[in-house]
Protein backbone atom coordinates (compact mmCIF):
# COMPACT_ATOMS: atom_id res chain seq x y z
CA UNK A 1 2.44 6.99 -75.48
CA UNK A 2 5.89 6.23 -75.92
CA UNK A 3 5.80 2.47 -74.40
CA UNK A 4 2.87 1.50 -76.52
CA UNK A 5 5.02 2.83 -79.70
CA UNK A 6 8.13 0.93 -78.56
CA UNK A 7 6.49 -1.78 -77.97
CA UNK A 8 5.36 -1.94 -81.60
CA UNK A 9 8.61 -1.13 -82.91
CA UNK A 10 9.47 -4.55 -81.45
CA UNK A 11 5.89 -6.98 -82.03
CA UNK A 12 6.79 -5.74 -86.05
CA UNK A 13 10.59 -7.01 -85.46
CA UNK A 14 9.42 -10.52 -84.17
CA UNK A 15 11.65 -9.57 -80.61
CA UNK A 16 9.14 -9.56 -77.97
CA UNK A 17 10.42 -12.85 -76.57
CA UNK A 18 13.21 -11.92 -75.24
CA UNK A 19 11.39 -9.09 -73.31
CA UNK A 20 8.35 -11.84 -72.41
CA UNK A 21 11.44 -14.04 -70.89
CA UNK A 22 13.11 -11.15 -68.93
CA UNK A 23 10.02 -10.02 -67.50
CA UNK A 24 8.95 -13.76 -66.43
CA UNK A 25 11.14 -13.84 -63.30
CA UNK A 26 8.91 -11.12 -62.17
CA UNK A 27 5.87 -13.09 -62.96
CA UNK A 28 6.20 -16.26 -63.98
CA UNK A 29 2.76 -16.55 -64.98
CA UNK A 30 3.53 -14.06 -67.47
CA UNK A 31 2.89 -15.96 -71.21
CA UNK A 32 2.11 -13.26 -73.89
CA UNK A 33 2.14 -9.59 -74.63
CA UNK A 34 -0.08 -7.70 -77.03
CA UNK A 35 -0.78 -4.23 -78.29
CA UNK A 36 -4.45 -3.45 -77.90
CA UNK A 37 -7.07 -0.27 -77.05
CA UNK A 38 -8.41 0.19 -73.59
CA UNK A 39 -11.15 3.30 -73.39
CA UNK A 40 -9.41 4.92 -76.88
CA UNK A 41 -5.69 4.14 -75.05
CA UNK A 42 -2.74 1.84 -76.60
CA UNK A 43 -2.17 -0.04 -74.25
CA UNK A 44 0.06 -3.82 -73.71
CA UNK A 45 -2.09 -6.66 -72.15
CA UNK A 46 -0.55 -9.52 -70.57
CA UNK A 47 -1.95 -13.02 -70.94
CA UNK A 48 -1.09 -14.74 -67.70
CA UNK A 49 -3.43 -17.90 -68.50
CA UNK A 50 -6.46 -16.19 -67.03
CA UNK A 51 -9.84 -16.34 -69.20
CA UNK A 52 -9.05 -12.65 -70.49
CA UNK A 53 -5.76 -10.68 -71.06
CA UNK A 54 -5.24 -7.81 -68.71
CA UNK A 55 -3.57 -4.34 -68.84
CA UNK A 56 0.14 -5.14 -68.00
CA UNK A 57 -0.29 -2.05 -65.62
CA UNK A 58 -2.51 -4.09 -63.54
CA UNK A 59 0.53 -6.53 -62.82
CA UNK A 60 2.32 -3.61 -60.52
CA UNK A 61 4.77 -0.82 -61.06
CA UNK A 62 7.99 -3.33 -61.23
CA UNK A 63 7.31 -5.12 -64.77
CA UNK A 64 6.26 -1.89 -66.07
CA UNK A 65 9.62 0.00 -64.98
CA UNK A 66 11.74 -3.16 -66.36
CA UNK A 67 9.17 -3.29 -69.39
CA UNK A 68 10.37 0.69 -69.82
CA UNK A 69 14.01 0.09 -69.37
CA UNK A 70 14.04 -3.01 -71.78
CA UNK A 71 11.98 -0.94 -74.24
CA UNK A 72 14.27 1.96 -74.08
CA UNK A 73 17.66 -0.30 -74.32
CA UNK A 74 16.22 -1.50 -77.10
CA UNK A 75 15.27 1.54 -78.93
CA UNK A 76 19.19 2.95 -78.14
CA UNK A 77 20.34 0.43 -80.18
CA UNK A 78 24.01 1.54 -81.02
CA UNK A 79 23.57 4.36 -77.96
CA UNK A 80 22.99 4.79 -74.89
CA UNK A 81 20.60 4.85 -72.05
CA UNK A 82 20.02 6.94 -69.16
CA UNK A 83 17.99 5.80 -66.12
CA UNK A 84 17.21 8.21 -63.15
CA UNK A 85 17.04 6.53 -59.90
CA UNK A 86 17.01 2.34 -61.26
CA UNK A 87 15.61 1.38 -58.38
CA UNK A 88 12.42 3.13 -58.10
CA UNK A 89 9.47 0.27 -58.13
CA UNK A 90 11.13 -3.00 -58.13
CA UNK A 91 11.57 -4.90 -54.75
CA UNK A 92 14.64 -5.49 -53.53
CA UNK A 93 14.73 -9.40 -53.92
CA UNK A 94 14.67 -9.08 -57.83
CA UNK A 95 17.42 -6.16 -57.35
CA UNK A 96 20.42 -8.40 -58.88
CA UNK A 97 18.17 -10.15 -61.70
CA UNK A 98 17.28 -7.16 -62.67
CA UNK A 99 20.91 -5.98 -63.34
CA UNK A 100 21.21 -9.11 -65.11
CA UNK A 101 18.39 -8.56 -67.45
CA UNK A 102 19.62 -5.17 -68.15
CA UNK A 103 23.09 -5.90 -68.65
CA UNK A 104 22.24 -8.73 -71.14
CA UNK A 105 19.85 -6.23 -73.00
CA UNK A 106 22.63 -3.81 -73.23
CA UNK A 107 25.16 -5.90 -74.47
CA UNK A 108 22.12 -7.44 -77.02
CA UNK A 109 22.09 -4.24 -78.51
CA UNK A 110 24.95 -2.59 -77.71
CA UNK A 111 23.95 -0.10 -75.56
CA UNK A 112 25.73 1.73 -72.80
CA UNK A 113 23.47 1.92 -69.51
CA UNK A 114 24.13 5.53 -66.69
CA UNK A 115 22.14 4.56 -63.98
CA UNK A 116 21.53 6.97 -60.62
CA UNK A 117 20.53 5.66 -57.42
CA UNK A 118 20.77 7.02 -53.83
CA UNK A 119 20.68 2.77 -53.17
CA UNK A 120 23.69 1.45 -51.41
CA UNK A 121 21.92 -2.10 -51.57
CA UNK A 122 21.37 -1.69 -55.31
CA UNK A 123 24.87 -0.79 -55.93
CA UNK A 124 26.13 -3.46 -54.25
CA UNK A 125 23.51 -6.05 -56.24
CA UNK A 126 24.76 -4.10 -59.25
CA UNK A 127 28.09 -5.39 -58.26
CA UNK A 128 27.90 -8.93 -57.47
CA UNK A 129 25.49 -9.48 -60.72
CA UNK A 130 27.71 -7.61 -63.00
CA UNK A 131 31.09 -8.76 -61.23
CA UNK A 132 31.98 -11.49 -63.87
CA UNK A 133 30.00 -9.78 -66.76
CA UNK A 134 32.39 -8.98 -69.81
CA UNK A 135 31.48 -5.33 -70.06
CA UNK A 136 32.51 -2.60 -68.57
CA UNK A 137 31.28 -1.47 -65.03
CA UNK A 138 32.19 1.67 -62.82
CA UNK A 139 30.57 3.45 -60.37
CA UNK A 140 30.68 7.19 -60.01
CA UNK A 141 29.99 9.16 -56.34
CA UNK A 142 29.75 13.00 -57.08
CA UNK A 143 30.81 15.22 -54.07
CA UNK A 144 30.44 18.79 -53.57
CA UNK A 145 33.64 20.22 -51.99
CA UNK A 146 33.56 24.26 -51.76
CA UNK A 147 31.41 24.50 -54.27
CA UNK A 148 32.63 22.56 -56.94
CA UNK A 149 32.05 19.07 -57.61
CA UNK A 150 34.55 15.99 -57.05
CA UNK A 151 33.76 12.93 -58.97
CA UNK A 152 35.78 9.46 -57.11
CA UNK A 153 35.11 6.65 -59.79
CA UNK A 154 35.51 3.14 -58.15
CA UNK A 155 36.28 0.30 -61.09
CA UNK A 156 35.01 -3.59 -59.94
CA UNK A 157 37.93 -4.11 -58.39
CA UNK A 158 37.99 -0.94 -55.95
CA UNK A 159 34.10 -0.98 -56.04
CA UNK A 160 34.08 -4.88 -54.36
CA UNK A 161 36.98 -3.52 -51.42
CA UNK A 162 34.89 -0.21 -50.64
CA UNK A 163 32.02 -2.81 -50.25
CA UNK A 164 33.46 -5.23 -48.42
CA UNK A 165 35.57 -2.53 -45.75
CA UNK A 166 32.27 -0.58 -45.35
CA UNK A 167 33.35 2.87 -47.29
CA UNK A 168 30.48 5.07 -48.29
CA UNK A 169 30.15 4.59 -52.42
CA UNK A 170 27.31 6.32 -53.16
């Protein structure tokens, strides 16, 4: 499985503590991750100060779909990263943190992030956590006008007035 490999790629390079501390806000409970077997499986167990550790999958679909994007960030080192509907699993009142974590993991490693979403609330907490962030960020609405497709890029700047006067972005 390709998490369980990732996730090795980083326990060997000593940086799984900057994943441990983006995934906290999550679950602050949230103290350790290891690499172990569950019936013949890799799989990551999360210490969480309970007697035993658990399967991280246990924990609920949003640490596992930051855990992925953090993993794959990482692995792009240098590259770039492409994340179908960002959204998908993570409750909306973690939406802007977790535009923080990811932007800080990009720039970490230097890797460019294309995210989808059919979310006008993400885009907008996309916005207001990445709004004083040094790298670049643009959003991209694809049309289909006769047939052929019509790409209007809004910058921060014409991304915040389209929010604020109510124009459809997404």
């Amino acid at each position: 499985m390709e998490r369980a490999k990732w996730f090795s790629d980083l326990q060997k390079k000593k940086k799984i503590n900057g994943i441990i501390k983006s995934l906290k806000f999550i679950d602050d409970r949230l103290d350790s991750l290891s690499l172990g077997i569950l019936r013949s499986e890799q799989v990551i167990f999360a210490d969480i100060g309970e007697p035993q550790l658990i399967p991280l999958q246990v924990m609920g679909d949003g640490i596992l779909r930051l855990l992925d994007i953090l993993l794959a960030i990482n692995q792009a080192n240098n590259g770039f990263v492409l994340i179908d509907e960002v959204e998908n699993g993570l409750h909306y009142s973690i939406q802007e943190s977790i535009w923080r974590v990811i932007s800080e993991a990009s720039v970490k490693n230097n890797t460019q992030v294309f995210a989808t979403t059919h979310s006008l609330e993400f885009v907008v907490y996309a916005h207001e956590a990445l709004n004083n962030n040094s790298g670049d960020f643009m959003v991209h609405r694809i049309d289909r006008v006769n047939n052929n497709l019509r790409v209007t890029s809004f910058d921060r700047d014409m991304l915040g007035a389209a929010i604020e006067n109510r124009f459809e972005i997404r």
